[in-house]
Protein backbone atom coordinates (compact mmCIF):
# COMPACT_ATOMS: atom_id res chain seq x y z
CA UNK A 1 26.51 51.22 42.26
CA UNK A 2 27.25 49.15 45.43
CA UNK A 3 28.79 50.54 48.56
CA UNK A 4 32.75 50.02 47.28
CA UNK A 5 32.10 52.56 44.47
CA UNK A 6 32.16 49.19 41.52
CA UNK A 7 29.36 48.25 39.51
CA UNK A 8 27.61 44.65 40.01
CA UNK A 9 28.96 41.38 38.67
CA UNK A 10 29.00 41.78 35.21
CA UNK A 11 27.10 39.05 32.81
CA UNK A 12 28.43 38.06 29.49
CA UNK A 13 26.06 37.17 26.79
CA UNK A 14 25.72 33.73 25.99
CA UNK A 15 27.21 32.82 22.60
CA UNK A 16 25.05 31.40 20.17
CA UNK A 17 25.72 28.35 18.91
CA UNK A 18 26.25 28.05 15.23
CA UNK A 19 23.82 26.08 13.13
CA UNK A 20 26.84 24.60 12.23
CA UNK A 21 26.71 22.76 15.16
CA UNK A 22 23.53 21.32 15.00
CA UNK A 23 23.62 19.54 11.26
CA UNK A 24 20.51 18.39 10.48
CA UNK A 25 19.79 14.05 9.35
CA UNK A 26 19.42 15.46 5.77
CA UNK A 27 22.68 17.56 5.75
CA UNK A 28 24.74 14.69 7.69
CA UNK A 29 23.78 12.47 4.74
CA UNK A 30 24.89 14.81 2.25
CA UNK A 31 28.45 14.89 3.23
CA UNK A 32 28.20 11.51 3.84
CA UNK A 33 26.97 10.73 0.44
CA UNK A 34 29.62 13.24 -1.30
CA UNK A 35 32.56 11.28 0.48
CA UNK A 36 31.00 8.05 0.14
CA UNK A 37 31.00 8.91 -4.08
CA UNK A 38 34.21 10.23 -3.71
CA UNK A 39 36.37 8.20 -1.84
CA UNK A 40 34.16 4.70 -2.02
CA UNK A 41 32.73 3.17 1.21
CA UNK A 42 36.27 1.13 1.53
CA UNK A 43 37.96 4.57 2.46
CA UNK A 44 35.46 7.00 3.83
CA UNK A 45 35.64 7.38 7.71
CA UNK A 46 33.68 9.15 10.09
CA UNK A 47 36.61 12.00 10.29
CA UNK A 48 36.51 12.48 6.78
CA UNK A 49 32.50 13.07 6.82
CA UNK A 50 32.11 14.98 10.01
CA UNK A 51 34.97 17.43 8.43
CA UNK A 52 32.71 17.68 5.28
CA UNK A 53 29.44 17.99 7.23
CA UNK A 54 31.94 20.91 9.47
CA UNK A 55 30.51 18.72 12.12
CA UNK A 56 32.29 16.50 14.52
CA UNK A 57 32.62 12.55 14.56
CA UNK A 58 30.76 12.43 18.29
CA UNK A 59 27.78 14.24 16.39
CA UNK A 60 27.86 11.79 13.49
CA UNK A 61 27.80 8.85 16.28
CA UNK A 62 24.96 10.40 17.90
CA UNK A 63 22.90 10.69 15.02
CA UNK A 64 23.37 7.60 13.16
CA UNK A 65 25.24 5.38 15.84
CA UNK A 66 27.98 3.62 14.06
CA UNK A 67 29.85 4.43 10.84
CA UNK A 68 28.01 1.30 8.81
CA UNK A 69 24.60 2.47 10.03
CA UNK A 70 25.47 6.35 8.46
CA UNK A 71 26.71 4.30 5.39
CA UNK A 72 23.48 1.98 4.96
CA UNK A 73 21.16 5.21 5.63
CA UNK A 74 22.92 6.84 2.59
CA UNK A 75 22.87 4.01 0.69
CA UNK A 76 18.69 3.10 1.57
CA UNK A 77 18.11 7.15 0.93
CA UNK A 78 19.68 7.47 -2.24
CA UNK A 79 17.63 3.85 -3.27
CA UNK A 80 14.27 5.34 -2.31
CA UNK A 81 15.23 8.04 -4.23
CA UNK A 82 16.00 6.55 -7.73
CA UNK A 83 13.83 4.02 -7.75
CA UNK A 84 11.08 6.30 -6.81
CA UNK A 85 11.86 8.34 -9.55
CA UNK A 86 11.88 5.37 -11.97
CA UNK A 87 8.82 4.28 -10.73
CA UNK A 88 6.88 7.60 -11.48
CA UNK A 89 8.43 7.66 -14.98
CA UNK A 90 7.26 4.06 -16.13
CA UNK A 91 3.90 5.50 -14.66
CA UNK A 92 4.17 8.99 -16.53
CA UNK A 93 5.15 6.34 -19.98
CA UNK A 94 2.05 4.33 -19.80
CA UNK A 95 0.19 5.98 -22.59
CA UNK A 96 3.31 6.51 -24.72
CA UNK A 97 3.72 3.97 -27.65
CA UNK A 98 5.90 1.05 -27.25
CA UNK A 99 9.36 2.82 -28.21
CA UNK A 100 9.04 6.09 -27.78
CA UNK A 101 8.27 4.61 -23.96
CA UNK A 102 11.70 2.79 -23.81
CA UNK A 103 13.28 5.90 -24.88
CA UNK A 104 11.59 7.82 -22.41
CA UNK A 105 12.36 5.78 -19.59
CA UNK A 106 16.25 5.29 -20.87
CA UNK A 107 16.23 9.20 -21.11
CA UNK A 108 15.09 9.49 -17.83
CA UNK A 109 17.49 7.37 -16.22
CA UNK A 110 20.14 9.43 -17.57
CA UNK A 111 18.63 12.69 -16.29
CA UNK A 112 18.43 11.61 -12.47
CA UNK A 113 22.41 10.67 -13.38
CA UNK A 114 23.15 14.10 -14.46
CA UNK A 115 20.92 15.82 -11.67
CA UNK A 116 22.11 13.34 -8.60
CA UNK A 117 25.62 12.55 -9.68
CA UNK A 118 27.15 11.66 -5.85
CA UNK A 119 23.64 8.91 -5.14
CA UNK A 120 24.15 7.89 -8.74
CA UNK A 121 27.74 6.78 -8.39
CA UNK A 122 26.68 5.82 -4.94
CA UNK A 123 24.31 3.19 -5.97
CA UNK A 124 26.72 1.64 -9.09
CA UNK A 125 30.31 2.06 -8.21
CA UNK A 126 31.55 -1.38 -7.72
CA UNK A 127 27.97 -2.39 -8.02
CA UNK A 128 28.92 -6.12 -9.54
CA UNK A 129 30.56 -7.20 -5.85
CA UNK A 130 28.29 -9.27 -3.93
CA UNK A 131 25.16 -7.88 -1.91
CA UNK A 132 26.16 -4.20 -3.53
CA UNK A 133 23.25 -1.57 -3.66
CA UNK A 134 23.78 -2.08 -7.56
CA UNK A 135 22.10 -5.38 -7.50
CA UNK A 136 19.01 -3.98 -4.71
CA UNK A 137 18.25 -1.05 -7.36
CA UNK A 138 18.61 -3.79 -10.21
CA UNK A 139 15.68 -5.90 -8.40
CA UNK A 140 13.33 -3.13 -8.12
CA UNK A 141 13.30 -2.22 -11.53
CA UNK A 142 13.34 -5.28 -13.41
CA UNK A 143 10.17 -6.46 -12.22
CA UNK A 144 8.13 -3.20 -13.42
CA UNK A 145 9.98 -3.10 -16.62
CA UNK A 146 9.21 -6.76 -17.22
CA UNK A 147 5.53 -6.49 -16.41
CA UNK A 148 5.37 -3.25 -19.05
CA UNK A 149 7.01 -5.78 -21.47
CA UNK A 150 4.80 -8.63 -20.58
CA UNK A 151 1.65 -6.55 -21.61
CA UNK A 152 2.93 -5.15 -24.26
CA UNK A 153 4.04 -8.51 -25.86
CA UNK A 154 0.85 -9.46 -25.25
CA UNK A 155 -1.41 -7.26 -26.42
CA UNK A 156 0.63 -7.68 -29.88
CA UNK A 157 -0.51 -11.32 -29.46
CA UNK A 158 3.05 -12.85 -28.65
CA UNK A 159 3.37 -13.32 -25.40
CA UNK A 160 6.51 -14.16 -23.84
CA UNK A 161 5.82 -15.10 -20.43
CA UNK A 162 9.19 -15.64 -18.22
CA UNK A 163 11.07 -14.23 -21.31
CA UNK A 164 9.98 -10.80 -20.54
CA UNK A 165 12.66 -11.32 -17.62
CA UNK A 166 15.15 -11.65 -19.14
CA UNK A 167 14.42 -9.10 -21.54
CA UNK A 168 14.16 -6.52 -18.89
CA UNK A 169 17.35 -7.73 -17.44
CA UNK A 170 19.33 -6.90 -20.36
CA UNK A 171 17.50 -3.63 -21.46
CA UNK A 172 18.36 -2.30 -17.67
CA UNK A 173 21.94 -3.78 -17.53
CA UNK A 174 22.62 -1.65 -21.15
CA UNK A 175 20.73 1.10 -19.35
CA UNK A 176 23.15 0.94 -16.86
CA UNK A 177 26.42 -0.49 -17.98
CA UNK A 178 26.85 2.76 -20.23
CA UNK A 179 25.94 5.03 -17.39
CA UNK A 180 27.80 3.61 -15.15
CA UNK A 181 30.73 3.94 -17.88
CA UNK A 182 30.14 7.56 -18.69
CA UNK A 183 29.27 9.05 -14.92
CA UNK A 184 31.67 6.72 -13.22
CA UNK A 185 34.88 5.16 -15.29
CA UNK A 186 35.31 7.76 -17.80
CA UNK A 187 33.55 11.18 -16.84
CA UNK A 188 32.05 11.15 -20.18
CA UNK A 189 29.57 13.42 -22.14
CA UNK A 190 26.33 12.01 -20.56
CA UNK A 191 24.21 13.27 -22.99
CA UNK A 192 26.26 10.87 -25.80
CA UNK A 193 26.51 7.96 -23.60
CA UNK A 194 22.38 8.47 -23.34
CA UNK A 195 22.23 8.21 -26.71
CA UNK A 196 24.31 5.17 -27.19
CA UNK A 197 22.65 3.49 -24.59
CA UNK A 198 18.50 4.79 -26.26
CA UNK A 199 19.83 3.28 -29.73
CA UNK A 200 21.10 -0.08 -27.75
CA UNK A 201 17.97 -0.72 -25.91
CA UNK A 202 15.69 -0.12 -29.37
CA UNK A 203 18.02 -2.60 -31.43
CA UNK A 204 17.38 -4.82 -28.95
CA UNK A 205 13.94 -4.30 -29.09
CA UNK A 206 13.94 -4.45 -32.57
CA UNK A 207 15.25 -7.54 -32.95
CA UNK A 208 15.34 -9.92 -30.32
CA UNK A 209 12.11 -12.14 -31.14
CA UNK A 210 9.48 -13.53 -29.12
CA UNK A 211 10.24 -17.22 -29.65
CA UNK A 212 13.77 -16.59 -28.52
CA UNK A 213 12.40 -15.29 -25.10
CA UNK A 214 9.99 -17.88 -24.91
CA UNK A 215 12.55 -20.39 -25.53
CA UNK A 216 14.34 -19.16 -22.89
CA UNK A 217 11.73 -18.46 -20.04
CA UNK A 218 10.87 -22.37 -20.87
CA UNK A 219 14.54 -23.20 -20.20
CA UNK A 220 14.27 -21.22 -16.77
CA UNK A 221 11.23 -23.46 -15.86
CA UNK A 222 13.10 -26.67 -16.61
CA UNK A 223 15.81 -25.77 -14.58
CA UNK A 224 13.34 -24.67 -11.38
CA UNK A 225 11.63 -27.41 -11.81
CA UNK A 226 14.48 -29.63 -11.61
CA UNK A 227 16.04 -28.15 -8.84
């Protein structure tokens, strides 16, 4: 008690601040990524993630720095991500005979689609416009598949050389033409669209013959060597 008869200054407890406030890289990118497959990267601003991340846009800005940086993180995480995944499957497939490893890899594309819906549609929605992560995640698979076609063509003594390029550019681009369709354009039964897209690939593979590749791969050399 002081002399007047009143108690000392009294001292109010400091409020904590929500964790809310302090969004982590990883949760910041989740909203982002949810608005970006929602919306498209034409239409999603930094209000519109900051309110999904229950963050604010100066937060967003001091994270990331600018909205197209917080765009091409998403966009480079959710990349890593499949392709990483892809990778470990065509390494997991090795052993597997010849089709039952191009159904396993077509089966496992579709999985990460139904497990990572938002990255998926991420990565492919308008994925044919120019410099689109589409085309990035299409170069870093069609090099493995076409080396795992290359051997296998191979050892079966008919090599097909360039062909096996273009070979793995069509088995990806059914691959992901149908998924695209289903997850995307038509929010179809995934598990069907896998199925039309497993028994695609294996026609192909079924009948598409060696000299046909490797009359194309010799076309392809022409044509660099002429230009």
């Amino acid at each position: 008690m002081t002399g007047t008869g009143q108690s000392g200054p009294r001292t109010t407890p400091a409020r904590r601040r929500s964790t809310r406030n302090r969004p982590t890289d990883t949760e910041l990118l989740d909203a982002a990524c949810a608005v970006l497959a929602e919306v498209g990267v034409a239409r999603a601003t930094m209000d519109t993630i900051a309110q999904r991340a229950d963050t604010s846009r100066v937060t967003l800005y001091a994270h990331f720095g600018s909205r197209d940086a917080l765009i091409d993180a998403v966009i480079e995480r959710e990349l890593a991500a499949l392709t990483t995944w892809m990778f470990e499957i065509y390494d997991h497939g090795e052993t597997m005979r010849y089709g039952q490893r191009a159904r396993y890899s077509v089966e496992s594309l579709f999985a990460y689609a139904r497990r990572h819906p938002q990255g998926f549609r991420v990565l492919l929605d308008n994925r044919y416009a120019d410099a689109h992560p589409g085309r990035r995640l299409s170069a870093a698979l069609e090099p493995r598949i076409a080396e795992r076609l290359r051997a296998n063509y191979a050892a079966r003594g008919t090599p097909i050389h360039d062909g096996a390029d273009t070979l793995a550019t069509m088995l990806l681009s059914i691959s992901l033409d149908v998924a695209y369709r289903a997850v995307i354009v038509a929010d179809a039964d995934i598990d069907a669209a896998c199925d039309v897209a497993v028994t695609a690939c294996l026609a192909v593979l079924r009948t598409v013959e060696p000299e046909q590749l490797r009359a194309i791969g010799a076309t392809a050399q022409k044509q660099s060597g002429n230009s």
